[in-house]
C-alpha atoms as a PDB file:
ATOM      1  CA  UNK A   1     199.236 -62.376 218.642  1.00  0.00           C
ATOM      2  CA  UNK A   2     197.921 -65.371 218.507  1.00  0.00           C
ATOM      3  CA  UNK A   3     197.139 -67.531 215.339  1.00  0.00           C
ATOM      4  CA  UNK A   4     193.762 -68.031 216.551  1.00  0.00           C
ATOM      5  CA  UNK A   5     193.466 -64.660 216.823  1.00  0.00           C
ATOM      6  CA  UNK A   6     194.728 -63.683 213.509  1.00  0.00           C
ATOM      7  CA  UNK A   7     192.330 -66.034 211.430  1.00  0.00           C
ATOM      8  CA  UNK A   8     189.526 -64.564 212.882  1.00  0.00           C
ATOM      9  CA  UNK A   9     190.355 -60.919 212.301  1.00  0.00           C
ATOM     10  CA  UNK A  10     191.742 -62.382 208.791  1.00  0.00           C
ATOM     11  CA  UNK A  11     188.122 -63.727 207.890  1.00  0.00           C
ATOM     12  CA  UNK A  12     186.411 -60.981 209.824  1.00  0.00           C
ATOM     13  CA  UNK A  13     188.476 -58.430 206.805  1.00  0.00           C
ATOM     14  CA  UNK A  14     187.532 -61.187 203.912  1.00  0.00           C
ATOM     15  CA  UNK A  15     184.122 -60.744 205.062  1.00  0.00           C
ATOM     16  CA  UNK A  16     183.927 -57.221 205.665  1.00  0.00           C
ATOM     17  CA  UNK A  17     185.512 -56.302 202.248  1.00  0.00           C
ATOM     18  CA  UNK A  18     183.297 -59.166 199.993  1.00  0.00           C
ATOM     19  CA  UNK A  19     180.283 -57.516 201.573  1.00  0.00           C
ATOM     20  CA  UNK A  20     181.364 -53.624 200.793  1.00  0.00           C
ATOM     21  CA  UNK A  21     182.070 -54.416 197.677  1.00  0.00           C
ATOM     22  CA  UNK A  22     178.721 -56.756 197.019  1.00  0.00           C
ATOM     23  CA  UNK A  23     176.992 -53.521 198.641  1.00  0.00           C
ATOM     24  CA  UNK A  24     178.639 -51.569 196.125  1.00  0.00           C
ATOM     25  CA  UNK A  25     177.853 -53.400 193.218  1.00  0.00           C
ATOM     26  CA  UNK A  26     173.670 -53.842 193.819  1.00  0.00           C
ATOM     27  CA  UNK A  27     173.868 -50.277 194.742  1.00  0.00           C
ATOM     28  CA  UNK A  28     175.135 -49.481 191.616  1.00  0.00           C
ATOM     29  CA  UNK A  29     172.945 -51.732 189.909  1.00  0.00           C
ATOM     30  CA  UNK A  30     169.743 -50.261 191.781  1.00  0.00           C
ATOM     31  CA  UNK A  31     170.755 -46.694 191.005  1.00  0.00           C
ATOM     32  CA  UNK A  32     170.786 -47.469 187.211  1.00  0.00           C
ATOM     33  CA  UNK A  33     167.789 -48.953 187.286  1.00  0.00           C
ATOM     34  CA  UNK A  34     166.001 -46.455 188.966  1.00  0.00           C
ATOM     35  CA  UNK A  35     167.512 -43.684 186.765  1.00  0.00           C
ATOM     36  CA  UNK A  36     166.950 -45.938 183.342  1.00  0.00           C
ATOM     37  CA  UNK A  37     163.164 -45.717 184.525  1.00  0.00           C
ATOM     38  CA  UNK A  38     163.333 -42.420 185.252  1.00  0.00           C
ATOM     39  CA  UNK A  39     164.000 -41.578 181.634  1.00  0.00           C
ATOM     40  CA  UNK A  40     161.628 -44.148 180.412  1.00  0.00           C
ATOM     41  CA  UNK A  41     159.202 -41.825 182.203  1.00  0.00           C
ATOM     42  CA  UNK A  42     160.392 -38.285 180.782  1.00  0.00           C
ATOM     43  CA  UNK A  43     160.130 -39.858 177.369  1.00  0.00           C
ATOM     44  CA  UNK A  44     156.657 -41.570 178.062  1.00  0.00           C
ATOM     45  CA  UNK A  45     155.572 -37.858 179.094  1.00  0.00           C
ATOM     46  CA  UNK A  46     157.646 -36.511 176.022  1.00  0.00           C
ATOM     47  CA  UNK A  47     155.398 -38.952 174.137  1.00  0.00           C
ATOM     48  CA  UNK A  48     152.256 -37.660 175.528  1.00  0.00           C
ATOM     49  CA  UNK A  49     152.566 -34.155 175.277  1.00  0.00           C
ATOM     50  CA  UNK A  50     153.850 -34.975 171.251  1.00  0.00           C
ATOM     51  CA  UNK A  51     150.195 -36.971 170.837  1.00  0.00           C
ATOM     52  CA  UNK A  52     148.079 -34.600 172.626  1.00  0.00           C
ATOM     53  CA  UNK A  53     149.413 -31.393 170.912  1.00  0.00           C
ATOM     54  CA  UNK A  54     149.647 -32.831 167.052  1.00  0.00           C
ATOM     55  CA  UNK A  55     145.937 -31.324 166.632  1.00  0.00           C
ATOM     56  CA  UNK A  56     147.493 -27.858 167.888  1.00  0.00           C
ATOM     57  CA  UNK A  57     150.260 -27.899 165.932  1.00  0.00           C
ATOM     58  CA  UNK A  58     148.447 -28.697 162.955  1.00  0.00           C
ATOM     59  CA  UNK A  59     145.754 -25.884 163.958  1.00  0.00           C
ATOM     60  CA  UNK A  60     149.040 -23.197 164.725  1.00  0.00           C
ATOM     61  CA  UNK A  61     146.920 -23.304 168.011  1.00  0.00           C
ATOM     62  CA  UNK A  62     149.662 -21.474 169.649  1.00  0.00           C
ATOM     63  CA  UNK A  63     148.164 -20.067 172.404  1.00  0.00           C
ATOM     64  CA  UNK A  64     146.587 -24.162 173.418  1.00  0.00           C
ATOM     65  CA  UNK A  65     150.004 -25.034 172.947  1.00  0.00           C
ATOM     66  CA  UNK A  66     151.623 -22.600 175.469  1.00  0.00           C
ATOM     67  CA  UNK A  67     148.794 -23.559 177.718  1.00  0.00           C
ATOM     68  CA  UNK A  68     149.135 -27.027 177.982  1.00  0.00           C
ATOM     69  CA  UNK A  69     153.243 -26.501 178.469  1.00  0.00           C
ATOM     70  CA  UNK A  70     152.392 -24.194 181.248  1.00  0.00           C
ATOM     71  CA  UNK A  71     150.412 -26.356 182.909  1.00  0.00           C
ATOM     72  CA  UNK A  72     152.893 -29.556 182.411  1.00  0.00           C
ATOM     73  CA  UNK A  73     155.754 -27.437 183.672  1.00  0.00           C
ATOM     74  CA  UNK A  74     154.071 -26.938 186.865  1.00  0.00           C
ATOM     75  CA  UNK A  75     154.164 -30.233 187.856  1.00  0.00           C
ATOM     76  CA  UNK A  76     156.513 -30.953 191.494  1.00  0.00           C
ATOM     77  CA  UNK A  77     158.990 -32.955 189.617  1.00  0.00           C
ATOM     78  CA  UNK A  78     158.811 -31.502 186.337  1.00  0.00           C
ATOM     79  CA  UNK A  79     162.073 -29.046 185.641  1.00  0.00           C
ATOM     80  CA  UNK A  80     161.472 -28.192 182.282  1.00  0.00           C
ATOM     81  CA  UNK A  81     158.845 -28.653 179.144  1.00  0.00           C
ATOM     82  CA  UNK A  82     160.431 -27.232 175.713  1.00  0.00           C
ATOM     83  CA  UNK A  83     159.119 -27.550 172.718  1.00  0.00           C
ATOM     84  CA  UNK A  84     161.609 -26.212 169.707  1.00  0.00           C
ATOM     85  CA  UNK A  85     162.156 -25.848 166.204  1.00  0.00           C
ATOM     86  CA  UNK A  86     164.021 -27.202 163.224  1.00  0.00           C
ATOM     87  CA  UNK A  87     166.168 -24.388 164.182  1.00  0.00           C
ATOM     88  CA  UNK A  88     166.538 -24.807 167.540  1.00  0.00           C
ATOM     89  CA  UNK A  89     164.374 -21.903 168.044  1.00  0.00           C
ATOM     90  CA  UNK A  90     162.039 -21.870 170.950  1.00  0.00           C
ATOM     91  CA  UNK A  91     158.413 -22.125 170.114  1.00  0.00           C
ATOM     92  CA  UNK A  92     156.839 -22.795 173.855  1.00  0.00           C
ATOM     93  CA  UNK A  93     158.205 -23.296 177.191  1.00  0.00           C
ATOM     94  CA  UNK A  94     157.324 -23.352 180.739  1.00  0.00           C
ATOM     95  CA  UNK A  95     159.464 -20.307 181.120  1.00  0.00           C
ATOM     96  CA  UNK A  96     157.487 -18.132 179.526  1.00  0.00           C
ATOM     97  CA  UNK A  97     160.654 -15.701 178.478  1.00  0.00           C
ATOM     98  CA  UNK A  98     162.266 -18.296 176.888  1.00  0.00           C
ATOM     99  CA  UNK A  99     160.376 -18.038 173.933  1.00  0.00           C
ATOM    100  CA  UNK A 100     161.558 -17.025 170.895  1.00  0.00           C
ATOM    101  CA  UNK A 101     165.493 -17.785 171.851  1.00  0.00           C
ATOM    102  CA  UNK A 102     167.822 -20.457 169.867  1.00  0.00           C
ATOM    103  CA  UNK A 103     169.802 -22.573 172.093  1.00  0.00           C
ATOM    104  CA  UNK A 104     173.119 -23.850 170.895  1.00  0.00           C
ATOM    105  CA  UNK A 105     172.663 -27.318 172.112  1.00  0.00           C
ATOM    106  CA  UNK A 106     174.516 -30.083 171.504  1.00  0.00           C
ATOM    107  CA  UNK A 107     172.321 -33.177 172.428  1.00  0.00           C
ATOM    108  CA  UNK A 108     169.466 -30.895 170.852  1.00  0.00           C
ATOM    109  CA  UNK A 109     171.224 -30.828 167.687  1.00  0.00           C
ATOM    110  CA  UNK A 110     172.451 -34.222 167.606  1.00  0.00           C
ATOM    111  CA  UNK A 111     168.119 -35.366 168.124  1.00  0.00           C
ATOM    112  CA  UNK A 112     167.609 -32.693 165.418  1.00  0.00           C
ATOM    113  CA  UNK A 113     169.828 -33.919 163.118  1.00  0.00           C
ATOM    114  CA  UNK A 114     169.398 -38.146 163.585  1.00  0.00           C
ATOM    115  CA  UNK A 115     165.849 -37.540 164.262  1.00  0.00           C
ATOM    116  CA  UNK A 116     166.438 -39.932 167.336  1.00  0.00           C
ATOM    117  CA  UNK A 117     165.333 -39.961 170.980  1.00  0.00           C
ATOM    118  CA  UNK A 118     168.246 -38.426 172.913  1.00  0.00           C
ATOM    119  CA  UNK A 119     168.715 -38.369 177.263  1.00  0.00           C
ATOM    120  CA  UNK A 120     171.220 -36.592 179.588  1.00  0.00           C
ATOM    121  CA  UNK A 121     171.682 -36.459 182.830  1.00  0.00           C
ATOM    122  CA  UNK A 122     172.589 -32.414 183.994  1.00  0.00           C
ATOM    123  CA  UNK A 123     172.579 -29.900 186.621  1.00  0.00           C
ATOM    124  CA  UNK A 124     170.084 -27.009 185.513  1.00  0.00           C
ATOM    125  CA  UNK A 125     168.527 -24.018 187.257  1.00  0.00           C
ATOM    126  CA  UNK A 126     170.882 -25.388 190.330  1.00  0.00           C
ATOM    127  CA  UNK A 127     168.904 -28.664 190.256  1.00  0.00           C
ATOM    128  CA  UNK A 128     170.019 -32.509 188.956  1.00  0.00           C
ATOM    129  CA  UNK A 129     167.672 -33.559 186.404  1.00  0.00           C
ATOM    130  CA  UNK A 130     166.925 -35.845 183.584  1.00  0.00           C
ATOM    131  CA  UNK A 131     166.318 -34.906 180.049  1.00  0.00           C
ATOM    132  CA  UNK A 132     164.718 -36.188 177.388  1.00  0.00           C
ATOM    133  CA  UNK A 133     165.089 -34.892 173.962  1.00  0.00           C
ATOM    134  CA  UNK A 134     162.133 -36.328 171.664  1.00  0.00           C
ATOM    135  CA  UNK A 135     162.297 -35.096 168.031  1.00  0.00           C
ATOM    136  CA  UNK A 136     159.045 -34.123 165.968  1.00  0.00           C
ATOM    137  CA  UNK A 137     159.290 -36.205 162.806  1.00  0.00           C
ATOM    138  CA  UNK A 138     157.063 -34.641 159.559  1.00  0.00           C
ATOM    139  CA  UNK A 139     153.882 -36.211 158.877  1.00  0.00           C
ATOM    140  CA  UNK A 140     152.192 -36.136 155.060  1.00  0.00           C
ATOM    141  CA  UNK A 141     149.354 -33.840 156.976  1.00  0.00           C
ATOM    142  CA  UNK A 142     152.220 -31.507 158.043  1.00  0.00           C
ATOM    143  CA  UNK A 143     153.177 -30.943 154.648  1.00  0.00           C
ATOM    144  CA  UNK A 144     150.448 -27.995 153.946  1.00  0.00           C
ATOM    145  CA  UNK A 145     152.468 -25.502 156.497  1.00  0.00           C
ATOM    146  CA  UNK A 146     155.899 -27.077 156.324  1.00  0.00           C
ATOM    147  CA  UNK A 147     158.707 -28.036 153.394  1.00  0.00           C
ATOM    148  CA  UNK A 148     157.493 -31.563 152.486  1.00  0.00           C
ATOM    149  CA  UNK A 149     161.676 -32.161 152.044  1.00  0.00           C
ATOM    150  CA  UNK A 150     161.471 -31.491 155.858  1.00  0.00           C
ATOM    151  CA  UNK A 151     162.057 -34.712 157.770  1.00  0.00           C
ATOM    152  CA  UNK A 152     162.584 -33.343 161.394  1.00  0.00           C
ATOM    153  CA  UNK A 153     160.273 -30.201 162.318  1.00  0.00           C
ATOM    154  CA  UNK A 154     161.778 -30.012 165.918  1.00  0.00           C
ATOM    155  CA  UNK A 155     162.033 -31.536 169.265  1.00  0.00           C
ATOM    156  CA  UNK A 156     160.386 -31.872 172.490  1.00  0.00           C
ATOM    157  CA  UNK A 157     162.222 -31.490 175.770  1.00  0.00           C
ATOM    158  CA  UNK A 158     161.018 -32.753 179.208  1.00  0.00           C
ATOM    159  CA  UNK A 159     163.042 -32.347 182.111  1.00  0.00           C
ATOM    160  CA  UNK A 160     162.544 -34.457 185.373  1.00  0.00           C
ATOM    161  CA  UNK A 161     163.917 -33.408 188.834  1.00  0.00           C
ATOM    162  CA  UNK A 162     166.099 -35.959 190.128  1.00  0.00           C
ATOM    163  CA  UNK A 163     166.551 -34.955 193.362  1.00  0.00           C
ATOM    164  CA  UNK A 164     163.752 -37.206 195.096  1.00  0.00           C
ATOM    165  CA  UNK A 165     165.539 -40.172 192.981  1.00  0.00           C
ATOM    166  CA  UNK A 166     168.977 -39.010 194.486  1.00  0.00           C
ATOM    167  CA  UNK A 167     167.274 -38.652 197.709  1.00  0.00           C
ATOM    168  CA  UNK A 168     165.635 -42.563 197.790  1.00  0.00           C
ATOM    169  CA  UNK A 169     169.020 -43.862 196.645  1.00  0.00           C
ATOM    170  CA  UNK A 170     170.853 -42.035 199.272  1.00  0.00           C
ATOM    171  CA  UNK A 171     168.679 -43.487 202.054  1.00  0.00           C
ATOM    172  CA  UNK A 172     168.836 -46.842 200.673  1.00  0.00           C
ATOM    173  CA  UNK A 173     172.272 -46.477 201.164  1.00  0.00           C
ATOM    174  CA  UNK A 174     172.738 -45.178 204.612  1.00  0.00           C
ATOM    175  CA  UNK A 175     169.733 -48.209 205.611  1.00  0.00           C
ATOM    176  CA  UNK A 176     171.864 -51.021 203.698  1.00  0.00           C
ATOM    177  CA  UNK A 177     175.190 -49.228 205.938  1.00  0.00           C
ATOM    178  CA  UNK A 178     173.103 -49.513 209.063  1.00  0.00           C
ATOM    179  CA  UNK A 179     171.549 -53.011 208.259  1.00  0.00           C
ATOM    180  CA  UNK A 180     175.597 -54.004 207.345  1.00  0.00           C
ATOM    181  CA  UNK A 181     176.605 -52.384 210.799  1.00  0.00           C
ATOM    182  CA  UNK A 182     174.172 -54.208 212.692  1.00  0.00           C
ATOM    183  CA  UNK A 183     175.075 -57.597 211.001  1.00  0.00           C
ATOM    184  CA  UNK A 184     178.999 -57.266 211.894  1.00  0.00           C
END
C-alpha cells in the first residue's frame, strides 16, 4: 500500500475517532442537562403542591388534600405524587391503596432526617422516572396540631416519567449518527 494511501486512511481514523468521541462528550453533556432540568421541574411542582396544600394541612382538610393529589397524579408525565409522614407513613397518594402504608425508604429517610431536598433517578411501576423528595419543614402555625420540638413533619414526593426525555435524547442521537454519516 501506498504511503499516500496510508495517510489518508491514517487521518480519515484521526478524524473519525476525534469526532465519536466529541459526539460522545456533548451527548453526554446534553443528556445531563436535560435530566438536571428535569428535576428542577419535579421539585418546582414538589414546591407547588407544598404551597397550595399548607391551608389543607393546617385545616386536616384531608379529603382536599387527596383531591388535589389525585388530580396531580393524573397528569401524562406524572408517575407518582406522595405525600408522607414524619414516619414515613403514607398520608395521600395518587394510588389511592397506598395510603396508610410506611415505606422503608432510604432517600426518604435520608430527606426526613436532614430535612433537605433529595432526587433519584429509578425504574418504578416498570417505568424510568425522576424523583424528587421535598421535606415538610414545621412552621410556628403548625405547632397547635404537631410537637413544636418537631422540625421535619414529612415529605413530598413527585415522580416524573422519563421516558419522553429518554426518548428525545435517543433521537438526538441516532440524528447526530446520521448527520456524522452523511459528513464522512
Amino acid at each position: 500500500m501506498k504511503l499516500q494511501y496510508k495517510i489518508t486512511a491514517l487521518i480519515f481514523v484521526i478524524l473519525l475517532i476525534v469526532g465519536i468521541s466529541g459526539a460522545a462528550v456533548m451527548l453526554n453533556f446534553q443528556k445531563r442537562a436535560a435530566l438536571s432540568q428535569f428535576e428542577k421541574s419535579a421539585l418546582t411542582l414538589a414546591e407547588a403542591l407544598h404551597d397550595s396544600l399548607t391551608h389543607d394541612m393546617l385545616d386536616a382538610n384531608q379529603a382536599h388534600i387527596l383531591d388535589a393529589v389525585e388530580r396531580i397524579s393524573a397528569g401524562s408525565i406524572i408517575n407518582e405524587v406522595v405525600i408522607y409522614s414524619s414516619a414515613q407513613k403514607i398520608y395521600a397518594s395518587g394510588e389511592l391503596d397506598e395510603i396508610g402504608q410506611t415505606r422503608n425508604d432510604a432517600e426518604l429517610a435520608l430527606a426526613l432526617a436532614s430535612g433537605k431536598t433529595v432526587s433519584r433517578t429509578e425504574n418504578r411501576y416498570g417505568y424510568p422516572e425522576v424523583c424528587i423528595i421535598l421535606p415538610v419543614l414545621t412552621k410556628p402555625e403548625c405547632h397547635a396540631c404537631h410537637d413544636p420540638n418537631l422540625q421535619i413533619l414529612g415529605a413530598i414526593e413527585v415522580g416524573l416519567d422519563r421516558g419522553p426525555l429518554d426518548a428525545q435524547i435517543w433521537h438526538q442521537t441516532l440524528i447526530m449518527g446520521l448527520i456524522a454519516g452523511v459528513t464522512f
